[in-house]
Protein backbone atom coordinates (compact mmCIF):
# COMPACT_ATOMS: atom_id res chain seq x y z
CA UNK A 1 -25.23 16.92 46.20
CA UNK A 2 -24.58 17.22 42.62
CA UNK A 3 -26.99 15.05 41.45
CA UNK A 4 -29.66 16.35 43.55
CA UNK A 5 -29.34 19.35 41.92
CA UNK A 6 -29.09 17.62 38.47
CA UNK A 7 -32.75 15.75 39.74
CA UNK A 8 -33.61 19.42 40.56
CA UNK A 9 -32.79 21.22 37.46
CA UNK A 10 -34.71 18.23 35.34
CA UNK A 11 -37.79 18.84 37.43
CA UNK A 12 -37.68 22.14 36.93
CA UNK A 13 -37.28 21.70 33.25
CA UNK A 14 -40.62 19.05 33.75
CA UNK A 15 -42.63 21.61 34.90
CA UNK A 16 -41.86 23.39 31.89
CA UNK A 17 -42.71 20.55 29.11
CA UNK A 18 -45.52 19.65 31.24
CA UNK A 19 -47.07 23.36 31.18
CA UNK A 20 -46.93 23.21 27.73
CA UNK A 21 -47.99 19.92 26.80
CA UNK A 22 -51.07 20.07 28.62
CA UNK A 23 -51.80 23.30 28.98
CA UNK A 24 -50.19 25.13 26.00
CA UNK A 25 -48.76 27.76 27.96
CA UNK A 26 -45.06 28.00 27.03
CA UNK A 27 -42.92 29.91 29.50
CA UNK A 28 -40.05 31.15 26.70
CA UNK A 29 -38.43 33.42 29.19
CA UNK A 30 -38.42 31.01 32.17
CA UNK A 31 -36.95 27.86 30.28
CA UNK A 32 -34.12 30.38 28.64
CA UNK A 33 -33.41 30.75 32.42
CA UNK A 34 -32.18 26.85 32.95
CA UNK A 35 -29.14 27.15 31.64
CA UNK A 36 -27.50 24.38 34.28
CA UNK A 37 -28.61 23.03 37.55
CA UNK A 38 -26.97 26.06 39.57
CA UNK A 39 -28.91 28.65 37.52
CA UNK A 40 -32.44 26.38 37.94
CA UNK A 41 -31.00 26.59 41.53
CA UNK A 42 -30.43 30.21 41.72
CA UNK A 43 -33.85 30.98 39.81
CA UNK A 44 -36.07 29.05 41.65
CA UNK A 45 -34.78 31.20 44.70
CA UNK A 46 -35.51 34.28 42.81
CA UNK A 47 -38.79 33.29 42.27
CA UNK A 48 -39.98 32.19 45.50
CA UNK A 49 -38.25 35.04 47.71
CA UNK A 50 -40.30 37.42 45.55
CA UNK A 51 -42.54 39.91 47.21
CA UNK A 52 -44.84 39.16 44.10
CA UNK A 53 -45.33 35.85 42.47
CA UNK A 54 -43.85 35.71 38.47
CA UNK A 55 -46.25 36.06 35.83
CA UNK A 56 -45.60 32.00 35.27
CA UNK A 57 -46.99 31.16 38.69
CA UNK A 58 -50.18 33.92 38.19
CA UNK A 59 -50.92 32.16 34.48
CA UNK A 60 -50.63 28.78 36.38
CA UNK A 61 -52.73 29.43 39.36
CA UNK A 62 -55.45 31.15 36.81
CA UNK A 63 -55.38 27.56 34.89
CA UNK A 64 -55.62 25.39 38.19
CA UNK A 65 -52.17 24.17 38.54
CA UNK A 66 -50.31 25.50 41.23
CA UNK A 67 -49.05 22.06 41.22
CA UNK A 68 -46.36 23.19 38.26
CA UNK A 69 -45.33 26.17 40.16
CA UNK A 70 -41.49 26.50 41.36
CA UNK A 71 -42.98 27.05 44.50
CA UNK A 72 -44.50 23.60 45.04
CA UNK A 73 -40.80 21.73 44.24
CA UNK A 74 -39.49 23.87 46.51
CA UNK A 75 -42.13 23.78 49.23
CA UNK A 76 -43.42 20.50 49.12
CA UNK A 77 -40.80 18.05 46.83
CA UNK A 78 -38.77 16.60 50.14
CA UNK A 79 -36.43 15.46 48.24
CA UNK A 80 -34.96 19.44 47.45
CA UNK A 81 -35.09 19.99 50.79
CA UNK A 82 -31.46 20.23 51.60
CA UNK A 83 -30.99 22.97 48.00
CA UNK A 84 -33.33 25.69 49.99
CA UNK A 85 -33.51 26.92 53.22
CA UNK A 86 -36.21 27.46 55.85
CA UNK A 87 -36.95 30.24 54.83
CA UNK A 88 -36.84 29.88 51.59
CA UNK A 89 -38.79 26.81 51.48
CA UNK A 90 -41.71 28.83 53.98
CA UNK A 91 -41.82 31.77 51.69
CA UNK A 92 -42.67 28.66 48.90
CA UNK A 93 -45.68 27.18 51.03
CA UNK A 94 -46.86 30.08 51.93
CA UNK A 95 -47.14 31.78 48.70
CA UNK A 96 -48.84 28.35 47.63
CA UNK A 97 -51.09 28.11 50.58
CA UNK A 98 -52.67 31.66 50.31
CA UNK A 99 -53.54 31.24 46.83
CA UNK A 100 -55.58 27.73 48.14
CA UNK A 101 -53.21 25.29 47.25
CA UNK A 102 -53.59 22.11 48.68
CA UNK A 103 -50.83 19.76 48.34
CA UNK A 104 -51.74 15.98 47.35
């Protein structure tokens, strides 16, 4: 389990350098938030449990990538399945869905 949430906390840091690095957009307050794999755990819940989606996933979504969105790794990365719950992985999908994601 601990190095799941190791492979977790690095995607969640590569969602980060990749929002930059293509797209410029550099989300200070959300990287400053990754302190260690439990916190990237911890703040990915945040996020997608929500009744409004961060400002991170409203810049994204207005640039076309939903795809770097904490909600797609948790809705729609398998492999974190077992770090989220149901619902918690729902709430994800859902969010993504009714913005017109469609996952590749």
């Amino acid at each position: 389990m601990e190095q799941l949430k190791l492979n977790f906390h690095r995607a969640m840091l590569g969602i980060y350098q990749t929002s930059k690095k293509e797209l410029g957009y550099n989300a200070n307050r959300f990287v400053q938030m990754l302190t260690s794999p439990d916190e990237s755990i911890r703040t990915a819940k945040k996020f997608v449990l929500s009744q409004t989606p961060s400002d991170g996933f409203s810049e994204l979504w207005s640039r076309g990538r939903l795809d770097l969105t904490v909600e797609a790794l948790v809705g729609f990365h398998e492999e974190f399945e077992p770090l989220f719950s149901e619902d918690e992985r729902n709430a994800a999908r859902n969010r993504l869905i009714n913005m017109g994601y469609k996952p590749s």
